[in-house]
C-alpha atoms as a PDB file:
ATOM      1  CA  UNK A   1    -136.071 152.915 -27.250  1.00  0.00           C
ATOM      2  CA  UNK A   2    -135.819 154.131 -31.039  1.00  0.00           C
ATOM      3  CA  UNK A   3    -137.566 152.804 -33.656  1.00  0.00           C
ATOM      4  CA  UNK A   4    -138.139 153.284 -37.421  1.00  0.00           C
ATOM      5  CA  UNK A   5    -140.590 151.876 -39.141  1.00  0.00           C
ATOM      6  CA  UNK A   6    -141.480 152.369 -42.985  1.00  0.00           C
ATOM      7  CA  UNK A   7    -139.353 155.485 -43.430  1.00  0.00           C
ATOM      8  CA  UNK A   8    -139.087 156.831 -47.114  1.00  0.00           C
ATOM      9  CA  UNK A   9    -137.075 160.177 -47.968  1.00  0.00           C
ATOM     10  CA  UNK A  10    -136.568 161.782 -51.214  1.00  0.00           C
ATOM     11  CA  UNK A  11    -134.614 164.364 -52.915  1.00  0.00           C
ATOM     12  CA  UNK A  12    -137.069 165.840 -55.611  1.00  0.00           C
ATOM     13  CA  UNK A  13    -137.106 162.765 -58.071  1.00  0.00           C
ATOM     14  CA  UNK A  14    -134.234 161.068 -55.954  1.00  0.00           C
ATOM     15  CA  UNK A  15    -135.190 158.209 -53.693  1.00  0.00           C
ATOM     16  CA  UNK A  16    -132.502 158.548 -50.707  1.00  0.00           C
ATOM     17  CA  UNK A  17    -134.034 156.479 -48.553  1.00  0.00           C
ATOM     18  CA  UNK A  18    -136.990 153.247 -49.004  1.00  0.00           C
ATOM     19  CA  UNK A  19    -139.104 152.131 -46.437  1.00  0.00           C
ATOM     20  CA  UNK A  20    -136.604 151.431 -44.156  1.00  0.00           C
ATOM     21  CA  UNK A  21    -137.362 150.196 -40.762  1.00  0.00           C
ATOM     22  CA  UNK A  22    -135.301 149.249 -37.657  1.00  0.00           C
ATOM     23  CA  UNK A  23    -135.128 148.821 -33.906  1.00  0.00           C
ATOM     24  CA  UNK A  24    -132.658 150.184 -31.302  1.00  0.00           C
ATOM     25  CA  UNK A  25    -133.493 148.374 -27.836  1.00  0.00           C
ATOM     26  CA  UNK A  26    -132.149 150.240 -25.043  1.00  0.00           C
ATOM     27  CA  UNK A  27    -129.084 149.200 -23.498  1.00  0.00           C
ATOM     28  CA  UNK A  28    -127.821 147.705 -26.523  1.00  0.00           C
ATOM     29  CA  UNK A  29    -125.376 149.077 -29.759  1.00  0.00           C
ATOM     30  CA  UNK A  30    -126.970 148.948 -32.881  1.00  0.00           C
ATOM     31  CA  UNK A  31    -124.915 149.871 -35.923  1.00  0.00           C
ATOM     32  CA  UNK A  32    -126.126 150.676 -39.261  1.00  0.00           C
ATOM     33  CA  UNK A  33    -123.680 150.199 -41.681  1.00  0.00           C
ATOM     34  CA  UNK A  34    -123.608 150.844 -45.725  1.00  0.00           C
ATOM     35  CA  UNK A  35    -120.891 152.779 -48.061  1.00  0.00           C
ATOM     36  CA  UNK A  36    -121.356 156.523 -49.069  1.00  0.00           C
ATOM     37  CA  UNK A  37    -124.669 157.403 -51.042  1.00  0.00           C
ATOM     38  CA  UNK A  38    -126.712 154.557 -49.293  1.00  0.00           C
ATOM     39  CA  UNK A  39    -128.705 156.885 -47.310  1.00  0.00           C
ATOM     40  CA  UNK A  40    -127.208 156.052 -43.365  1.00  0.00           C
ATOM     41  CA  UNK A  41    -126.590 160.146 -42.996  1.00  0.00           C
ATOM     42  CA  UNK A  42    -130.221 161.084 -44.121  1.00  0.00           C
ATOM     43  CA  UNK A  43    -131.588 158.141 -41.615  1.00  0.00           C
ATOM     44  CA  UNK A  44    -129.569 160.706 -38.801  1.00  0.00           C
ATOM     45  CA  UNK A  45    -130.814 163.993 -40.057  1.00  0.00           C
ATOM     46  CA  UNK A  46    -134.491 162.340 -40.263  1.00  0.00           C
ATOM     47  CA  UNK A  47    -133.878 161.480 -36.394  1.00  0.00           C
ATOM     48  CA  UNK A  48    -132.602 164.606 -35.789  1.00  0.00           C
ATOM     49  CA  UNK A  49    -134.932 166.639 -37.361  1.00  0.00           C
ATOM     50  CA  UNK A  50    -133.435 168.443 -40.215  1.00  0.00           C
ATOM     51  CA  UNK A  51    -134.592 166.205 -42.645  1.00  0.00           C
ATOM     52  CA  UNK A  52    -137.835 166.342 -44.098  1.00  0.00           C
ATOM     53  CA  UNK A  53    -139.520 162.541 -45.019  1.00  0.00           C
ATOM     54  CA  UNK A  54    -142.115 161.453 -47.931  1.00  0.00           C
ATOM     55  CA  UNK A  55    -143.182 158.612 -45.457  1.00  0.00           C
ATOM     56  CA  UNK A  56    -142.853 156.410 -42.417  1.00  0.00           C
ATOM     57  CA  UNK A  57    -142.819 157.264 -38.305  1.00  0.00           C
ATOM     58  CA  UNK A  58    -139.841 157.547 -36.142  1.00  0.00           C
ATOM     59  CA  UNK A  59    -140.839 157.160 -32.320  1.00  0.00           C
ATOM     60  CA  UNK A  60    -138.516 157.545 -29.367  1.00  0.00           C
ATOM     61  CA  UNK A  61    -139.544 156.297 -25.628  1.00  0.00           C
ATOM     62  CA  UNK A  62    -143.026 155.599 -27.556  1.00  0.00           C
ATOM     63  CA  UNK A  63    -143.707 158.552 -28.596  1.00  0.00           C
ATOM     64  CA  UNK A  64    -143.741 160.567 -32.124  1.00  0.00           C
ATOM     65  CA  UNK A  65    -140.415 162.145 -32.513  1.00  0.00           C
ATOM     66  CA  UNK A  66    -142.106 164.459 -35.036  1.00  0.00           C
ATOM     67  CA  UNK A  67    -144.013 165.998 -32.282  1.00  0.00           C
ATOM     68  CA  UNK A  68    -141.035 167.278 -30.971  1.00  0.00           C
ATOM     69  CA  UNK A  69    -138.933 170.251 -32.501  1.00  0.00           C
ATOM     70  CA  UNK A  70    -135.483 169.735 -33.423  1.00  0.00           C
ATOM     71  CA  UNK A  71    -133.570 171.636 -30.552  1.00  0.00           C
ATOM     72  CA  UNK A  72    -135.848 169.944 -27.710  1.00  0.00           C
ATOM     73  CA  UNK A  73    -134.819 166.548 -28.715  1.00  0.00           C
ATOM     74  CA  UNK A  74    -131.858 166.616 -26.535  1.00  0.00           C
ATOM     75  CA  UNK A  75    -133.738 167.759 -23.609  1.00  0.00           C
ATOM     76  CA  UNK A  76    -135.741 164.423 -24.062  1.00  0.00           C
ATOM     77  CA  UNK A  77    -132.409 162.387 -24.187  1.00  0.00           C
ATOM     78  CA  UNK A  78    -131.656 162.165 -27.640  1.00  0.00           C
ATOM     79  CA  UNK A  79    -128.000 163.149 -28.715  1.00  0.00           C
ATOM     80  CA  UNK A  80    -126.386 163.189 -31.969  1.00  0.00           C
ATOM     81  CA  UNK A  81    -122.640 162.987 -32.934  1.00  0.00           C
ATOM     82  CA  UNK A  82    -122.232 164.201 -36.134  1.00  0.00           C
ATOM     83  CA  UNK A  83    -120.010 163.219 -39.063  1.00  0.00           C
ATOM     84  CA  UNK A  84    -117.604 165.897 -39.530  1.00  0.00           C
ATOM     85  CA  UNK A  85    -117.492 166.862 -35.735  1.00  0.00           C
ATOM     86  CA  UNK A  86    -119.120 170.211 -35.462  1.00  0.00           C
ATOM     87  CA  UNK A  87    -116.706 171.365 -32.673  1.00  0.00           C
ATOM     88  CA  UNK A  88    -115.926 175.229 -32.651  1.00  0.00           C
ATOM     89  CA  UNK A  89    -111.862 174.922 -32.733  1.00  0.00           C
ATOM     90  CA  UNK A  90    -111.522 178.475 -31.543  1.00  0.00           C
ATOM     91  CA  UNK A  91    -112.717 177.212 -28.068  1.00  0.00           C
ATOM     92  CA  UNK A  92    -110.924 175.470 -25.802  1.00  0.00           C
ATOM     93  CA  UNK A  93    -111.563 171.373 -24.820  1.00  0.00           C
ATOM     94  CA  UNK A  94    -113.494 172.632 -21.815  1.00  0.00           C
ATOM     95  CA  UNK A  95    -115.416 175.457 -23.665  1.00  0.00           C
ATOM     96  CA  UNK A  96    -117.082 172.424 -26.269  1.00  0.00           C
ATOM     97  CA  UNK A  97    -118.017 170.388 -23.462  1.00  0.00           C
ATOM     98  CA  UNK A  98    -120.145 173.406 -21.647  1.00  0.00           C
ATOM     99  CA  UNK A  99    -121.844 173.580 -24.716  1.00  0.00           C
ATOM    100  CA  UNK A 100    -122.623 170.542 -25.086  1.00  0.00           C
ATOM    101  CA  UNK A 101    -124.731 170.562 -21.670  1.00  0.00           C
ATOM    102  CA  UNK A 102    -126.080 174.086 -22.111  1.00  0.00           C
ATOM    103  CA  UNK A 103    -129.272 172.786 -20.974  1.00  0.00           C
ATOM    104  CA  UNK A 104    -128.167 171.749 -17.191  1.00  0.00           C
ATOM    105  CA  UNK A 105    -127.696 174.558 -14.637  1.00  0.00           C
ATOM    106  CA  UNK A 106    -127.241 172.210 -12.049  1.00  0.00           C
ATOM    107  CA  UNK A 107    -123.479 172.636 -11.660  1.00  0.00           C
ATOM    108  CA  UNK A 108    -123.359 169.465  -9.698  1.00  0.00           C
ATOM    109  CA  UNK A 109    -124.481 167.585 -12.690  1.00  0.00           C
ATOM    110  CA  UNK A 110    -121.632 169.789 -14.840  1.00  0.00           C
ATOM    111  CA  UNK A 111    -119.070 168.627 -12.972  1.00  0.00           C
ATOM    112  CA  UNK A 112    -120.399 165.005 -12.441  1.00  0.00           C
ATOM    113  CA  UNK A 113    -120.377 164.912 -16.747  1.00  0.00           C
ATOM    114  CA  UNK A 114    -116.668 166.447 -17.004  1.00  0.00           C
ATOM    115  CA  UNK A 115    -115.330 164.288 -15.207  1.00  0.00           C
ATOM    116  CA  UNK A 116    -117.635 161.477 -16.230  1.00  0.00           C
ATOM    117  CA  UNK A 117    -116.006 162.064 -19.884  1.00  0.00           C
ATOM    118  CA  UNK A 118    -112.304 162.873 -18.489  1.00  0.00           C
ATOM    119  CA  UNK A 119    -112.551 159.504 -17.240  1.00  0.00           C
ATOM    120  CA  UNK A 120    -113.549 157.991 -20.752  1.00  0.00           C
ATOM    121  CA  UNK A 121    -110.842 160.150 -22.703  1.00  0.00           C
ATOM    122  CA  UNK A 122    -108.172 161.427 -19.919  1.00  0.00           C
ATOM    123  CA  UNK A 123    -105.978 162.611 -22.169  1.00  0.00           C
ATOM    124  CA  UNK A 124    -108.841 165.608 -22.547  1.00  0.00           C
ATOM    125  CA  UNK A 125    -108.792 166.491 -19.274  1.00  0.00           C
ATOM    126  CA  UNK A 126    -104.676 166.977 -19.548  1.00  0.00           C
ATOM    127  CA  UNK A 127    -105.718 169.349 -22.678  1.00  0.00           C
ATOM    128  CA  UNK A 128    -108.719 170.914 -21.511  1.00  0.00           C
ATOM    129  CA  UNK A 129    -107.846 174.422 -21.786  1.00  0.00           C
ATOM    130  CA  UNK A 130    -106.341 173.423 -25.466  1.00  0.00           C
ATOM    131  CA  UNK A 131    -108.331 174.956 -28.194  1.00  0.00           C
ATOM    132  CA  UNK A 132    -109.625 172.297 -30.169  1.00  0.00           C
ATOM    133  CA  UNK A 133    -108.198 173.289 -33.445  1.00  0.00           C
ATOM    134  CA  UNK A 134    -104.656 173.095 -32.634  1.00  0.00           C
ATOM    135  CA  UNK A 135    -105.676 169.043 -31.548  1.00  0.00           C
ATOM    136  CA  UNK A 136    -105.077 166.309 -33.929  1.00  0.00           C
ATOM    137  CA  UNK A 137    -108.155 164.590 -36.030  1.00  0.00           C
ATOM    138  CA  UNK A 138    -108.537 161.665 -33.581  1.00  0.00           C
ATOM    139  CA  UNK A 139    -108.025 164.250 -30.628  1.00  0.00           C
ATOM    140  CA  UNK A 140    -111.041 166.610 -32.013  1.00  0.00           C
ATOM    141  CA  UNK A 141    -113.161 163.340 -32.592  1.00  0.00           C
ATOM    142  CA  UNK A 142    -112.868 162.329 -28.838  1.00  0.00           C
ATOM    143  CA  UNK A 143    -114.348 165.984 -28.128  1.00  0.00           C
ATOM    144  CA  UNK A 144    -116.730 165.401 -30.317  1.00  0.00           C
ATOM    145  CA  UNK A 145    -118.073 162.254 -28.811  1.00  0.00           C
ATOM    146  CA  UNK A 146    -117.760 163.688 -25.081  1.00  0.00           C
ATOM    147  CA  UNK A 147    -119.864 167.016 -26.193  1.00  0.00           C
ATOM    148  CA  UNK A 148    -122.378 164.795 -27.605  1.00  0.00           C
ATOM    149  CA  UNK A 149    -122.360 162.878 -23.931  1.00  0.00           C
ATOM    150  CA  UNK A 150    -122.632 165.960 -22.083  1.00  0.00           C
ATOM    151  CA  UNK A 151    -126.100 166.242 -22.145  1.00  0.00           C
ATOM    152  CA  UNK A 152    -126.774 162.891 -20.305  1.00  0.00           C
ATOM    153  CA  UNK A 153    -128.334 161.202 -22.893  1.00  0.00           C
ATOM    154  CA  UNK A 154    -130.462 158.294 -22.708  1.00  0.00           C
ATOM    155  CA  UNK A 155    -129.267 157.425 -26.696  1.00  0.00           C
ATOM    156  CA  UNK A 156    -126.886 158.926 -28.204  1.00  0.00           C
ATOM    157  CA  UNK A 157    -126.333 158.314 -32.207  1.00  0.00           C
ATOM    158  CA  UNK A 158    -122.703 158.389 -33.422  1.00  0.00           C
ATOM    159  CA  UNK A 159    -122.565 158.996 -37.329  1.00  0.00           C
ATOM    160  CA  UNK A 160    -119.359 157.782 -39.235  1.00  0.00           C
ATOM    161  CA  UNK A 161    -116.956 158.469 -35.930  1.00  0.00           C
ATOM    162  CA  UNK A 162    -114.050 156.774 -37.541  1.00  0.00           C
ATOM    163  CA  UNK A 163    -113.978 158.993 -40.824  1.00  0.00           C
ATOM    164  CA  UNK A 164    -110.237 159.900 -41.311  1.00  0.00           C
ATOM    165  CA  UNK A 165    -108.760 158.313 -38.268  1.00  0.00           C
ATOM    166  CA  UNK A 166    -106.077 156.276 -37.471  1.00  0.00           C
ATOM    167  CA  UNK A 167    -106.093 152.623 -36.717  1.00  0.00           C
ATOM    168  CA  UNK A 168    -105.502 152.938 -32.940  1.00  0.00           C
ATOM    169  CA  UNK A 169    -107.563 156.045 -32.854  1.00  0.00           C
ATOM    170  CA  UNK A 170    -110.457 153.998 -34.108  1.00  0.00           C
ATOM    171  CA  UNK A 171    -109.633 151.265 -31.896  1.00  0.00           C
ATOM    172  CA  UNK A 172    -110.137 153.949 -28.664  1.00  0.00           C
ATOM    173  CA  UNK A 173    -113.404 155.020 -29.814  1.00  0.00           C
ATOM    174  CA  UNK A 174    -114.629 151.363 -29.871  1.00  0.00           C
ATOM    175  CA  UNK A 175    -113.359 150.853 -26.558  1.00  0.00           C
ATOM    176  CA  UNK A 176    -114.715 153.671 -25.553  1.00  0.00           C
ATOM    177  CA  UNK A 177    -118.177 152.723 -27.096  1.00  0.00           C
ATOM    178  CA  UNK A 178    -118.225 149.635 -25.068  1.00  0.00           C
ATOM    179  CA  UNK A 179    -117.860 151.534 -22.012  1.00  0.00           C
ATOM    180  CA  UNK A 180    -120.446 153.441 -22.446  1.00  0.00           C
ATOM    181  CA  UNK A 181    -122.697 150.426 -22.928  1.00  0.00           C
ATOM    182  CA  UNK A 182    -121.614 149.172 -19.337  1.00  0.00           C
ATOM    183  CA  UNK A 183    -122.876 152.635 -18.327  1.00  0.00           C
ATOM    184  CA  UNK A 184    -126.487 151.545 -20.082  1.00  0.00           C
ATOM    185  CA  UNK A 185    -125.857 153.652 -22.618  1.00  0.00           C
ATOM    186  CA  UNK A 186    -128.230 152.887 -25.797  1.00  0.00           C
ATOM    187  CA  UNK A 187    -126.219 153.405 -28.866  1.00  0.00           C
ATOM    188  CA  UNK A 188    -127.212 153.534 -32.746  1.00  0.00           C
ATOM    189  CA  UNK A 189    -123.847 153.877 -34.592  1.00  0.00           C
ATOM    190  CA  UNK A 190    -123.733 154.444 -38.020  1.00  0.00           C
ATOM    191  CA  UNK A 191    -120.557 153.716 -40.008  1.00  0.00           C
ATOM    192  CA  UNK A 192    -118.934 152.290 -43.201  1.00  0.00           C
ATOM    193  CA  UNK A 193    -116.265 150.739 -41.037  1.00  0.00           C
ATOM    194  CA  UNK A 194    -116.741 147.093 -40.720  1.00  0.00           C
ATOM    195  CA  UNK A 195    -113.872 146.417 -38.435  1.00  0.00           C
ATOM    196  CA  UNK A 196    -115.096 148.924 -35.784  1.00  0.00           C
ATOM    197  CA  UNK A 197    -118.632 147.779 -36.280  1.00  0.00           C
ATOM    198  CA  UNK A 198    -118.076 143.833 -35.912  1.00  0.00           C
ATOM    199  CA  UNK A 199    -116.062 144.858 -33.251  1.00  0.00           C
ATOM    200  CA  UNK A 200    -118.566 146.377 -30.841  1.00  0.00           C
ATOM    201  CA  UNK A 201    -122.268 146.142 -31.862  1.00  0.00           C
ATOM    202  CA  UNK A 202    -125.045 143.958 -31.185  1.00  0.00           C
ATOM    203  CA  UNK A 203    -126.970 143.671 -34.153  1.00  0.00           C
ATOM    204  CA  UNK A 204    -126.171 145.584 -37.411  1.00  0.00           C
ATOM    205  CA  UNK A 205    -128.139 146.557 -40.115  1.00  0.00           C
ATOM    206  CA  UNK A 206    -126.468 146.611 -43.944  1.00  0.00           C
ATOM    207  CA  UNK A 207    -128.023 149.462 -45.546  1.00  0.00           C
ATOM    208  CA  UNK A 208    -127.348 149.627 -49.722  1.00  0.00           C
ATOM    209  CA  UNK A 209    -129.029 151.907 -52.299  1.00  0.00           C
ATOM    210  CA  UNK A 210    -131.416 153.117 -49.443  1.00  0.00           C
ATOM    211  CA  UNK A 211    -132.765 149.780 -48.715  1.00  0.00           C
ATOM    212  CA  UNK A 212    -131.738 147.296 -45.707  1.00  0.00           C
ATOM    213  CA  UNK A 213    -130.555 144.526 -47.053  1.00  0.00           C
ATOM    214  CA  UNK A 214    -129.465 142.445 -43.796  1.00  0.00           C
ATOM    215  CA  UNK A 215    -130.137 142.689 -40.666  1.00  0.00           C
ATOM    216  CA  UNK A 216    -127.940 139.988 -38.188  1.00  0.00           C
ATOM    217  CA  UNK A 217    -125.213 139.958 -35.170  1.00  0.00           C
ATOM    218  CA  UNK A 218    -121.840 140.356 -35.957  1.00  0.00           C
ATOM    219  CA  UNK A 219    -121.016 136.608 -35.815  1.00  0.00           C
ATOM    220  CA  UNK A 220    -123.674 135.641 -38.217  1.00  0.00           C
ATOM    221  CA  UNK A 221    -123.031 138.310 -40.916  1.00  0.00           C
ATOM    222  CA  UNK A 222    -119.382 137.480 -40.277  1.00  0.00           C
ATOM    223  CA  UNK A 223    -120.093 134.159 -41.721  1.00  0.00           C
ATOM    224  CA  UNK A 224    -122.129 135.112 -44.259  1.00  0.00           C
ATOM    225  CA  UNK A 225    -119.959 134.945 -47.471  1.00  0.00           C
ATOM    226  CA  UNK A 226    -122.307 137.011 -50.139  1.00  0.00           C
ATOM    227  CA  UNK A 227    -122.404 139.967 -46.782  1.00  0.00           C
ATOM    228  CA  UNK A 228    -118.560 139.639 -46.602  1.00  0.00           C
ATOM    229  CA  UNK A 229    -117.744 140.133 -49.909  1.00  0.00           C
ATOM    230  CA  UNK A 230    -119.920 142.611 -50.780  1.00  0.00           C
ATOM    231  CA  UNK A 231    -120.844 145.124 -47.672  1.00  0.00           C
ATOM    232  CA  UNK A 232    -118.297 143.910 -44.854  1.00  0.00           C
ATOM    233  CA  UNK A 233    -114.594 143.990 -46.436  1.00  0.00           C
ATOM    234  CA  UNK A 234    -112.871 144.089 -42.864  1.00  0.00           C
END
């Protein structure tokens, strides 16, 4: 559905990012995991479009991505969660989600997608007129992911989702990732957490100093001794 092949980006003299290249089939979670500085958040923006690259191709459905402009990405089915949130906590639960489908104006579809994400996360549909800034951290973060799922997306990329959370928090966003897998779903998540990303994905990629370094299922890597000690400290 996604795929990277041969990207490079640079900061002036800084190499972020070195021909990096990976797959995300559809109907499948692929994580991309690596600690802070190894380039995983400048692999989103260069998806999404607000990072430049030296190098490389990113297509999505087979086509160029870099044909298409930034906001017209998530008309094609590409959504991105983004670290830090990027929820406007003066609006209400309800309010973020609209905006996250400002696209549709089929209200049948609206409604079908509220209560399509009340579903996954009821306890926002009890606090939907709540404004999201009076909601705790693991609160705003389910937001966060339902805004980023109310444009219907075909893949939607989660980046670092269980930054700051608790345990049990993090524990409902992974089952809520594997939910949205039996919905078929395509997800590329892209976390330092190793327990959440063992947990639920597929395949995972172990990104380090810009460069992937591994690329295996959970079960394997889990086995691997040199990945363990050094990338995937669960």
């Amino acid at each position: 559905m996604l795929e990277i092949q041969n990207l490079t980006i640079r900061y002036g003299n800084f190499l972020a990012v070195n021909n990096v290249s990976l797959c995300i089939p559809k109907g499948q979670i692929i994580a991309l995991i690596g600690p802070n500085g190894a380039g995983k958040s400048s692999i989103v923006r260069a998806i999404g479009g607000l990072n430049s690259f030296e190098s490389g191709r990113i297509t999505f459905l087979n086509k160029n991505l870099m044909e298409t402009e930034p906001h017209l990405r998530i008309v094609k089915g590409l959504s991105i969660v983004p670290e830090g949130r990027g929820l406007f906590s003066r609006m209400s639960v309800e309010e973020n989600l609209l905006m996250g489908s400002y696209s549709f104006k089929n209200k049948g579809l609206l409604d079908e997608l509220l209560n399509r994400n009340f579903e996954l996360f009821p306890i926002l549909k009890e606090r939907r007129q709540q404004l999201v800034g009076t909601m705790s951290g693991g609160q705003q973060q389910m937001v966060a992911v339902a805004v980023g799922l109310m444009s219907n997306p075909k893949l939607c990329i989660f980046d670092e989702p269980s930054l700051g959370l608790a345990p049990i928090v993090i524990e409902q966003i992974g089952d809520a990732l594997i939910s949205l897998k039996k919905q078929d779903l395509t997800v590329f998540l892209v976390e330092q957490n190793a327990s959440l990303t063992t947990r639920v994905a597929d395949l995972i990629y172990v990104l380090s100093a810009g460069e992937i370094k591994y690329c295996d299922t959970s079960p394997n890597l889990m086995n691997n001794n040199e990945v363990l000690e050094t990338f995937l400290s669960v």
